[in-house]
N, C-alpha and C. Protein backbone atom coordinates (compact mmCIF):
# COMPACT_ATOMS: atom_id res chain seq x y z
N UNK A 1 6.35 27.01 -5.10
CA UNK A 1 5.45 27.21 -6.23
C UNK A 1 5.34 25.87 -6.97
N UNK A 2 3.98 25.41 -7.08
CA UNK A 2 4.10 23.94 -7.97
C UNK A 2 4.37 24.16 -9.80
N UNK A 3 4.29 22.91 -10.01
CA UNK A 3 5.12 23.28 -11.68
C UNK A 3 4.11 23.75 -12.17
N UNK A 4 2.26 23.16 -11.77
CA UNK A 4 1.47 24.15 -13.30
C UNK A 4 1.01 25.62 -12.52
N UNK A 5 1.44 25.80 -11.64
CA UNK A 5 1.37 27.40 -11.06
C UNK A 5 2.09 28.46 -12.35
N UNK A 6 3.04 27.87 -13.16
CA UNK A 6 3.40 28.26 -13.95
C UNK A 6 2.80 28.33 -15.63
N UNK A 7 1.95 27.47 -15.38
CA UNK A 7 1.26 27.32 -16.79
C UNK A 7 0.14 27.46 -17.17
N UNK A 8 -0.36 28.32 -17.87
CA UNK A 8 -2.06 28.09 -18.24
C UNK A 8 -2.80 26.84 -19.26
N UNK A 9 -3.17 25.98 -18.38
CA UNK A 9 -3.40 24.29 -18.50
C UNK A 9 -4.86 24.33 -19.53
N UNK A 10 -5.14 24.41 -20.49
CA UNK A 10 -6.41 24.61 -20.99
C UNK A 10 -7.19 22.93 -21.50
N UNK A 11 -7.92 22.87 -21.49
CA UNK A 11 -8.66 21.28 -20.96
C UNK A 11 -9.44 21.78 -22.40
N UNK A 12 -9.66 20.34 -23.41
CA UNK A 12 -10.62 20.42 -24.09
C UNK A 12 -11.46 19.30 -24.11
N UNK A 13 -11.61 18.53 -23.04
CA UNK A 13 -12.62 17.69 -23.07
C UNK A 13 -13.49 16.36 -24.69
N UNK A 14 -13.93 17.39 -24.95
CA UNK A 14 -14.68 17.28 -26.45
C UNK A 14 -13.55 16.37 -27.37
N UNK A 15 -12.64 17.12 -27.31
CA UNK A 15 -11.50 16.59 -27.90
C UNK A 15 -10.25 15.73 -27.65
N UNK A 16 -10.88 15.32 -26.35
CA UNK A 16 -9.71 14.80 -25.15
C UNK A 16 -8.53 14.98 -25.30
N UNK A 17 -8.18 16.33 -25.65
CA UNK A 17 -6.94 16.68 -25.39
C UNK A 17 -6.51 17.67 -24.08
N UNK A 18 -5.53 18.19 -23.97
CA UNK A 18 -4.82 18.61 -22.89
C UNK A 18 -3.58 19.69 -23.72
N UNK A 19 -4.19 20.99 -23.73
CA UNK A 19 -2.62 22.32 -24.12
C UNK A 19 -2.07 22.57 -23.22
N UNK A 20 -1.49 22.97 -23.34
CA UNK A 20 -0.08 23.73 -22.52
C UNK A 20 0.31 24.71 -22.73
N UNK A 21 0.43 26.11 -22.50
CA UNK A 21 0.58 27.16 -22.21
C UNK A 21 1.65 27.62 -21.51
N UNK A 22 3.25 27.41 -21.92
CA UNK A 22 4.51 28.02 -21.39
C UNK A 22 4.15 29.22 -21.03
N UNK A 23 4.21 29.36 -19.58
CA UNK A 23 4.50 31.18 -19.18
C UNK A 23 5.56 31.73 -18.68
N UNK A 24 6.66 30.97 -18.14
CA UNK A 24 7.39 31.11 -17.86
C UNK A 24 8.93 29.93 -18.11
N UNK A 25 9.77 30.01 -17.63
CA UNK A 25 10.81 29.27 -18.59
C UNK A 25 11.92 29.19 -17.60
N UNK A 26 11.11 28.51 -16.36
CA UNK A 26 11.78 27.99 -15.39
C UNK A 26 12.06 26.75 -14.88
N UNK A 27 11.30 25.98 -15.99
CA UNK A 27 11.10 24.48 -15.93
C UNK A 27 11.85 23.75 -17.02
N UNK A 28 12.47 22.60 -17.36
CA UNK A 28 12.73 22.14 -18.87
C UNK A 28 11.90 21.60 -19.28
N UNK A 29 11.68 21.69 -20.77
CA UNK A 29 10.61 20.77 -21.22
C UNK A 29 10.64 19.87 -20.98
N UNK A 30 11.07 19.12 -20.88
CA UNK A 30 11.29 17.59 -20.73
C UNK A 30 10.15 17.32 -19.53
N UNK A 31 10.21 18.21 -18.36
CA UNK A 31 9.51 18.49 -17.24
C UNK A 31 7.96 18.45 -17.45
N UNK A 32 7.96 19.93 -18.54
CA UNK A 32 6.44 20.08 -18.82
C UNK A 32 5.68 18.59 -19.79
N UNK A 33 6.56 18.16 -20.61
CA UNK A 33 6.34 17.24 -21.06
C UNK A 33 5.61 15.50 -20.28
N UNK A 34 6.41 15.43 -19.49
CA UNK A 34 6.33 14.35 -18.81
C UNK A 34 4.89 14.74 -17.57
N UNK A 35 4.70 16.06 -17.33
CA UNK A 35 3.31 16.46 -16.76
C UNK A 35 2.31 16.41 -17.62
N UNK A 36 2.56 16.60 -19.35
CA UNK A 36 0.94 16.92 -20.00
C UNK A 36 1.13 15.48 -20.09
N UNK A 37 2.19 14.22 -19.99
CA UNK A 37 1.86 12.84 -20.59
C UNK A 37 1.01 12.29 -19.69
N UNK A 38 1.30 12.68 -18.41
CA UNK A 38 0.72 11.61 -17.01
C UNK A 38 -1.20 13.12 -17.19
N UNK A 39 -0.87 13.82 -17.39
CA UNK A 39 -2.76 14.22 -17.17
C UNK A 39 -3.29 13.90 -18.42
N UNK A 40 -2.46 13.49 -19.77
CA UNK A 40 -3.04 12.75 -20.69
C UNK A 40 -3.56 11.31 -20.54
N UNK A 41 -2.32 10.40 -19.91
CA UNK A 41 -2.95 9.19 -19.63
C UNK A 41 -4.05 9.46 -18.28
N UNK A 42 -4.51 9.95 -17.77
CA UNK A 42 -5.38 9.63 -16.30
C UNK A 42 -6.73 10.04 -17.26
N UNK A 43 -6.62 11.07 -18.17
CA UNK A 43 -7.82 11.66 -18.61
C UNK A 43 -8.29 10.30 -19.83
N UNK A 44 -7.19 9.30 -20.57
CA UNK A 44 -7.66 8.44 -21.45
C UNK A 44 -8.22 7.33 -20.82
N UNK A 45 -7.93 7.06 -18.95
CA UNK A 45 -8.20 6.56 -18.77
C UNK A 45 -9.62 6.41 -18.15
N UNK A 46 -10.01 7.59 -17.98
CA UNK A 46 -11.26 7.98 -17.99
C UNK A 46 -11.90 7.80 -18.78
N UNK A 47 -11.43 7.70 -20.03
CA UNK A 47 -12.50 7.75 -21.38
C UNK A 47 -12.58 6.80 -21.87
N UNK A 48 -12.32 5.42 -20.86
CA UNK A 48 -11.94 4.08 -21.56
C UNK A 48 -13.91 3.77 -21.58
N UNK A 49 -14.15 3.58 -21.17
CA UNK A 49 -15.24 2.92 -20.37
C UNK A 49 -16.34 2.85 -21.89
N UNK A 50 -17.23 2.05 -21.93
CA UNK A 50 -17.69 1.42 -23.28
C UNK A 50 -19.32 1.95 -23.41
N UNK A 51 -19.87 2.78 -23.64
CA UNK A 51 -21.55 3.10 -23.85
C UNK A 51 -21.88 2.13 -24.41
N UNK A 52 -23.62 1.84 -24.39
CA UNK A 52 -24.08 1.43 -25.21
C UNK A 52 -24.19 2.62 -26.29
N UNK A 53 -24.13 1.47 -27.71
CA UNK A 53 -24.56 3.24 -28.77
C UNK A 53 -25.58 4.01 -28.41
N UNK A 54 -26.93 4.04 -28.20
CA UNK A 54 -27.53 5.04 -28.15
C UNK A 54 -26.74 5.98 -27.48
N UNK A 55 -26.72 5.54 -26.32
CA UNK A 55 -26.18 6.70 -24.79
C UNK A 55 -24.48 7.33 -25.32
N UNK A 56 -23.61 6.34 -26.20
CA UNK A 56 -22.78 7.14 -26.75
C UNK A 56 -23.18 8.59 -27.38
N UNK A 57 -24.14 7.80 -28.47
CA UNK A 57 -24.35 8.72 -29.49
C UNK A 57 -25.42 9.90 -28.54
N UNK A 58 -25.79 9.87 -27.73
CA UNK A 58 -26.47 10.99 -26.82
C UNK A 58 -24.98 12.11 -26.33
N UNK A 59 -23.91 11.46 -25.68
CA UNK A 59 -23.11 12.29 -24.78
C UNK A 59 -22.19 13.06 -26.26
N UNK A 60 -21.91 11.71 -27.70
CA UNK A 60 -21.27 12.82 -28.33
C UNK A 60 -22.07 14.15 -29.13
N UNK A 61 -23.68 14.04 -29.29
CA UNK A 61 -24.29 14.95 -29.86
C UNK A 61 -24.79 16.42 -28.50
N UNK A 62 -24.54 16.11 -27.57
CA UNK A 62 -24.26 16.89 -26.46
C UNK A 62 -23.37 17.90 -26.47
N UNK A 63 -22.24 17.37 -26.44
CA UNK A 63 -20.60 17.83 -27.25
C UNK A 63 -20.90 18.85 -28.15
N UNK A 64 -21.63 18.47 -29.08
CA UNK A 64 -21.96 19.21 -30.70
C UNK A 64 -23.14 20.41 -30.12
N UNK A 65 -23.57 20.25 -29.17
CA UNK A 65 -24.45 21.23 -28.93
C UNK A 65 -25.33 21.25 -29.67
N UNK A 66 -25.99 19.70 -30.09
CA UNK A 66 -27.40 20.06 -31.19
C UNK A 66 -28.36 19.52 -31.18
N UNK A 67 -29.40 20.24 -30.78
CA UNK A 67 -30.55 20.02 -29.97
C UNK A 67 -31.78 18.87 -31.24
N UNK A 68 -31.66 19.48 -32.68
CA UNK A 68 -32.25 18.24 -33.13
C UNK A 68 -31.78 16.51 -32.99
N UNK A 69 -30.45 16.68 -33.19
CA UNK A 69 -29.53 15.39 -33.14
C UNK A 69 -30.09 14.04 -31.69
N UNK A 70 -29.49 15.64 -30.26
CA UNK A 70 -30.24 14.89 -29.16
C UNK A 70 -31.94 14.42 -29.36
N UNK A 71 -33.05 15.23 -30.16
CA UNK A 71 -34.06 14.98 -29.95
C UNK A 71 -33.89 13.64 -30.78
N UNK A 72 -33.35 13.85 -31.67
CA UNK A 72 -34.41 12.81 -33.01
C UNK A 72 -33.23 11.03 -32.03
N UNK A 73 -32.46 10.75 -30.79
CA UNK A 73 -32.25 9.74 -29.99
C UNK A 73 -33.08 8.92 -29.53
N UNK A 74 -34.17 10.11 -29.17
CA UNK A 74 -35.14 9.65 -28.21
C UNK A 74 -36.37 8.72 -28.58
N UNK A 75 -37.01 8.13 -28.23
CA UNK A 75 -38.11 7.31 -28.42
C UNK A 75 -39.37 8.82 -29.23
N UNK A 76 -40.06 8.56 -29.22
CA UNK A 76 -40.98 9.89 -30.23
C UNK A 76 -42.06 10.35 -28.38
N UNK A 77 -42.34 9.42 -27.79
CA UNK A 77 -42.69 9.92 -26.46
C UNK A 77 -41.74 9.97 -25.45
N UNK A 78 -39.97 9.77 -25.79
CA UNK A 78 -39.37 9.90 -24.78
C UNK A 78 -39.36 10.99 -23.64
N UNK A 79 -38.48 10.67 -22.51
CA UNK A 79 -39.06 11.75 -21.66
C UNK A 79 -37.78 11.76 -20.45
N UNK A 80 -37.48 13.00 -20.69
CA UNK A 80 -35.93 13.42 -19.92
C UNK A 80 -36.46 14.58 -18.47
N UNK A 81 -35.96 13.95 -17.34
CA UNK A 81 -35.99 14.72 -16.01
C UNK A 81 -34.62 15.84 -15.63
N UNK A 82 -34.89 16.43 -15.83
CA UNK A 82 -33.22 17.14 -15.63
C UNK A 82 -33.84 18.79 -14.46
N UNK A 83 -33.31 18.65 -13.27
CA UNK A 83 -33.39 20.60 -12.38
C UNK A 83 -34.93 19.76 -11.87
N UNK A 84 -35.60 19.02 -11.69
CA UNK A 84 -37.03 18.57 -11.15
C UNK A 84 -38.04 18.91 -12.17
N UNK A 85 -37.55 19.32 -13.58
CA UNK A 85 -38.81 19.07 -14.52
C UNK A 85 -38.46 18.34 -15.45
N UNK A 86 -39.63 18.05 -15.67
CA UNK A 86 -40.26 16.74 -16.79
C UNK A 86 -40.16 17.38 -18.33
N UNK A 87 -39.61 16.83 -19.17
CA UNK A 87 -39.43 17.54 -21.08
C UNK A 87 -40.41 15.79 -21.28
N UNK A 88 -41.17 16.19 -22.19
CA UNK A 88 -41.71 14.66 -22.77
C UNK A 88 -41.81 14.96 -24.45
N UNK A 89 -41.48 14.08 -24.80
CA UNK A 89 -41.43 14.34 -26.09
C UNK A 89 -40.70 15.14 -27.10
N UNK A 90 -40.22 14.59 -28.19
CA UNK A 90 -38.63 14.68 -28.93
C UNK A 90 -38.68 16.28 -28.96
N UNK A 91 -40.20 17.36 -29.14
CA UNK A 91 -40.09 18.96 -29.33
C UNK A 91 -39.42 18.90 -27.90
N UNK A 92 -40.45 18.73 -26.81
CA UNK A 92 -39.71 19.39 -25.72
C UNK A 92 -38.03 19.10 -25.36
N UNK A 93 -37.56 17.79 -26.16
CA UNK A 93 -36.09 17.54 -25.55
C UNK A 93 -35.77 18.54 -25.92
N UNK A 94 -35.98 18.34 -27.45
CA UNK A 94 -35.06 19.52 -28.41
C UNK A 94 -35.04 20.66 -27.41
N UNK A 95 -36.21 21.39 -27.18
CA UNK A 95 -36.05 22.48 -26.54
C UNK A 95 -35.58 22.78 -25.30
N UNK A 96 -36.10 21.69 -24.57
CA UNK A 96 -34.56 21.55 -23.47
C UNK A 96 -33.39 21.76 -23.27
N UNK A 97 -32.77 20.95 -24.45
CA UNK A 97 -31.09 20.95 -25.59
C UNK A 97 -30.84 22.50 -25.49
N UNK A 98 -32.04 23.27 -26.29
CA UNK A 98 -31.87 24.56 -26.83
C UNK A 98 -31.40 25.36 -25.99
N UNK A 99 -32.26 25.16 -24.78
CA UNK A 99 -32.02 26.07 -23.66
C UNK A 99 -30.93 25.87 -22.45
N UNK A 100 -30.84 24.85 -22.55
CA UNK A 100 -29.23 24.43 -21.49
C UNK A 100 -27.96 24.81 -22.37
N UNK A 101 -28.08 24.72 -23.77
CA UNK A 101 -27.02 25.28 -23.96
C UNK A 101 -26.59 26.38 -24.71
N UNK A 102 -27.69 26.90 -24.69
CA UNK A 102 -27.63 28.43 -25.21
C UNK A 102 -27.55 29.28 -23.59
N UNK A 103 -27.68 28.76 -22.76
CA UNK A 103 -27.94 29.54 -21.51
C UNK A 103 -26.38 29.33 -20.79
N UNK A 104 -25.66 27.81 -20.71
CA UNK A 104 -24.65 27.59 -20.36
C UNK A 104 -23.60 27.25 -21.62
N UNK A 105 -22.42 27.48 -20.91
CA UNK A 105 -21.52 26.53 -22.18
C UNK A 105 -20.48 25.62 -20.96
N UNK A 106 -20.50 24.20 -21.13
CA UNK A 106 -19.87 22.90 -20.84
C UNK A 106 -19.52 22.19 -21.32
N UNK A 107 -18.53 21.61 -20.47
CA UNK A 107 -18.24 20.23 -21.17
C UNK A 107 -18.44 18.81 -20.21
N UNK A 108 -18.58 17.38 -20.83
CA UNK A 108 -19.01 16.32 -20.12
C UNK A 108 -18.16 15.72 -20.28
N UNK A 109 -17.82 14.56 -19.04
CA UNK A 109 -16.89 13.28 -19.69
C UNK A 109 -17.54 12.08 -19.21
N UNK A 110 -17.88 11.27 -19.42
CA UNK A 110 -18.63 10.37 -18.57
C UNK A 110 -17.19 9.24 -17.82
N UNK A 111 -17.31 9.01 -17.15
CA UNK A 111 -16.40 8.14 -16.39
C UNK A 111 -16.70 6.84 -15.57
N UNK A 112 -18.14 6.47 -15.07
CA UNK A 112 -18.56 5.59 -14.75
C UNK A 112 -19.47 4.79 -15.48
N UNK A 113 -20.07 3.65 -15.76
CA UNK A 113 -20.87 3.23 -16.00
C UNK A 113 -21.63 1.89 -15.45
N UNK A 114 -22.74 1.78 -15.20
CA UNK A 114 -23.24 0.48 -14.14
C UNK A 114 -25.08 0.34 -14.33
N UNK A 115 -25.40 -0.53 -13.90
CA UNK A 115 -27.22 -0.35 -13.67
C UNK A 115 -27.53 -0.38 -12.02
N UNK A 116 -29.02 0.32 -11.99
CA UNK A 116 -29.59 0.26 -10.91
C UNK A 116 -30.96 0.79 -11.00
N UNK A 117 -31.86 -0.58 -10.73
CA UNK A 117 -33.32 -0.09 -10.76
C UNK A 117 -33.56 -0.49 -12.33
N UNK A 118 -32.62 -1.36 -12.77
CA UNK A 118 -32.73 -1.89 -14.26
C UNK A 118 -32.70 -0.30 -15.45
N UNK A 119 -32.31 0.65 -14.71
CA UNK A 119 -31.45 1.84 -15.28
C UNK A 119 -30.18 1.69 -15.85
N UNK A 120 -29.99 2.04 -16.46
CA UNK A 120 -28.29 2.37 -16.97
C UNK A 120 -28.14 3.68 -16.17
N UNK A 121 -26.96 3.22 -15.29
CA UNK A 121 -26.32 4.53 -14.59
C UNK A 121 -25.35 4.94 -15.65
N UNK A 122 -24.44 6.17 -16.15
CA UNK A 122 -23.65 7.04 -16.48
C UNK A 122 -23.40 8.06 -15.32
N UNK A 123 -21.91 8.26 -14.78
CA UNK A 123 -21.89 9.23 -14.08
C UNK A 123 -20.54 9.87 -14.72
N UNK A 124 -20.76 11.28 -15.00
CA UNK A 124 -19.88 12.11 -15.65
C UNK A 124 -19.74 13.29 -15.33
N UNK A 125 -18.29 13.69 -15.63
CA UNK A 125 -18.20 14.93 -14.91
C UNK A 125 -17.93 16.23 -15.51
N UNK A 126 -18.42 17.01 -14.89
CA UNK A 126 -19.22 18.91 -16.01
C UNK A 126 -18.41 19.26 -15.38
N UNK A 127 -17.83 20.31 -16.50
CA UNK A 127 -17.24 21.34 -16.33
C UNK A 127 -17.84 22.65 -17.32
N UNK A 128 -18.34 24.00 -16.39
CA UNK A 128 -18.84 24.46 -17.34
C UNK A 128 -19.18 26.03 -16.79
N UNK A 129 -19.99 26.87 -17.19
CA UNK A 129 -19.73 28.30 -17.15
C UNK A 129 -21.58 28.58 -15.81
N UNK A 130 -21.58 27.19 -15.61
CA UNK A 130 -23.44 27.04 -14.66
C UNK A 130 -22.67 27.48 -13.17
N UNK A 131 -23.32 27.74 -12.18
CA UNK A 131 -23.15 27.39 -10.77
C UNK A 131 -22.85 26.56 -10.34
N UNK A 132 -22.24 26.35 -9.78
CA UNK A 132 -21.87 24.85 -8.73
C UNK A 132 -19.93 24.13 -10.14
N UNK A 133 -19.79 24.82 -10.80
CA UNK A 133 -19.00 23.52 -11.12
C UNK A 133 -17.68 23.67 -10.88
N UNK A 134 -16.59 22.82 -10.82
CA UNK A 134 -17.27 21.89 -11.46
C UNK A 134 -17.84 20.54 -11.00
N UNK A 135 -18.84 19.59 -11.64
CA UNK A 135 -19.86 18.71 -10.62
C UNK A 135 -19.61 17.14 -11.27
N UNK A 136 -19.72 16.31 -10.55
CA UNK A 136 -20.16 15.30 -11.24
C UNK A 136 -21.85 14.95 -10.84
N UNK A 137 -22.60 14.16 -12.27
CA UNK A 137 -23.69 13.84 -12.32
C UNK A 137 -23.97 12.48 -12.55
N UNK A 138 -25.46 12.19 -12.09
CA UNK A 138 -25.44 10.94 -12.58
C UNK A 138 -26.90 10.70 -13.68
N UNK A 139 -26.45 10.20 -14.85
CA UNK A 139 -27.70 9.78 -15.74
C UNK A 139 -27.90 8.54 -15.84
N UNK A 140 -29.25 8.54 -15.99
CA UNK A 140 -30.15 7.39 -15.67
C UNK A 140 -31.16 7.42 -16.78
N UNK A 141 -30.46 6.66 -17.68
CA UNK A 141 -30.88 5.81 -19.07
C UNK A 141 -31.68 4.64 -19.36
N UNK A 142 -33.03 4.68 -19.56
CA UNK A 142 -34.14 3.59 -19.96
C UNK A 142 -34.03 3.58 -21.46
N UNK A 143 -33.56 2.76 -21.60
CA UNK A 143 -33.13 2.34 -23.53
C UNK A 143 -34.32 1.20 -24.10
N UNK A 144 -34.55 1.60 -25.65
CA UNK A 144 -35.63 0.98 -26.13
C UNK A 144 -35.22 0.70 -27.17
N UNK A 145 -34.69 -0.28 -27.53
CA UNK A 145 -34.28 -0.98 -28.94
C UNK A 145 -32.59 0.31 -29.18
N UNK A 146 -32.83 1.18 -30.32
CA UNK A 146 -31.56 1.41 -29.95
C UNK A 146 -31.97 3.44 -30.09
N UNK A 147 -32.97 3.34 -29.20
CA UNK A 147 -33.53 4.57 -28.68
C UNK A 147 -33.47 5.09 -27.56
N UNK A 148 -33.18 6.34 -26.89
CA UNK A 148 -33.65 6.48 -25.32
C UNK A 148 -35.26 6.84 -25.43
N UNK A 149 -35.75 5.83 -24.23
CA UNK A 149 -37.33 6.24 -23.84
C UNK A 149 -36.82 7.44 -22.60
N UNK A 150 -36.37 7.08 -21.57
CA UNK A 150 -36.39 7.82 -20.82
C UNK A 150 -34.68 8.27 -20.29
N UNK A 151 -34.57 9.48 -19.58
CA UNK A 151 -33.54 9.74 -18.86
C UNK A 151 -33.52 10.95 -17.93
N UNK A 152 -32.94 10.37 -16.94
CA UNK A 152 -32.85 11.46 -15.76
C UNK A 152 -31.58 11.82 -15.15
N UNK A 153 -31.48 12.87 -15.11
CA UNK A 153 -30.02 13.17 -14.47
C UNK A 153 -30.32 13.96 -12.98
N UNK A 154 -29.61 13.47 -12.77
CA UNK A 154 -29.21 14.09 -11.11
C UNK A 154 -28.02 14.22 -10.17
N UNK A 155 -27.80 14.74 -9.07
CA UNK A 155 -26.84 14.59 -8.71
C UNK A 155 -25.95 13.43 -7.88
């Protein structure tokens, strides 16, 4: 039996933390301890990696689940690709926002970052209550002063 076979491991992402859930009392702490330190450091080390602000301030208003916050990021004709349709413009993000996360509940971490195609790549990884997860994605950020014009996510 491995050691977290014993524990209910609860992940909060948002908060980059990591609980622990004793279920049994076959291990010493010292044990459980030295397991939440090493999935604490791998997960900070994930979260090292540096956004530009906009695209920060996009993944933490994501987090918050708030669909004006994400709109009012965007350029006023920005225009986000996400499932093969097109949202253009800050109403439709918003309503985009509205509906991905009133329909799902997730969480993101972004872990990569790079360009291609003079894109800002972000690739981060969902965990969440949709099909398929959990997934990693990749977004693809066209930045305009300190606005998103465009972004597309995919897999």
């Amino acid at each position: 039996m491995s050691l977290f076979s014993q524990y209910n491991i609860l992940l909060y992402p948002a908060y980059s933390s990591i609980r622990v859930v004793y279920l049994e009392a076959s291990h010493p702490r010292t044990e459980i301890e030295a397991s939440v330190a090493k999935a604490e450091a791998r997960q900070e080390n994930q979260m090292t990696i540096k956004l530009p602000k906009a695209i920060q301030a996009y993944f933490d208003a994501d987090r918050k689940g708030s669909p004006d916050t994400v709109a009012a990021l965007f350029t006023s004709s920005g225009r986000v690709k996400d499932k093969g349709e097109t949202h253009r413009g800050r109403d439709a993000i918003r309503q985009w926002v509205a509906d991905e996360s009133g329909q799902y509940s997730y969480s993101v971490e972004p872990f990569f970052i790079g360009t291609e195609n003079d894109k800002t790549q972000v690739t981060a990884h969902l965990v969440g209550t949709f099909p398929g997860s959990p997934i990693d994605l990749r977004y693809f950020f066209v930045l305009s002063g300190d606005k998103i014009a465009e972004l597309e996510i995919t897999v």
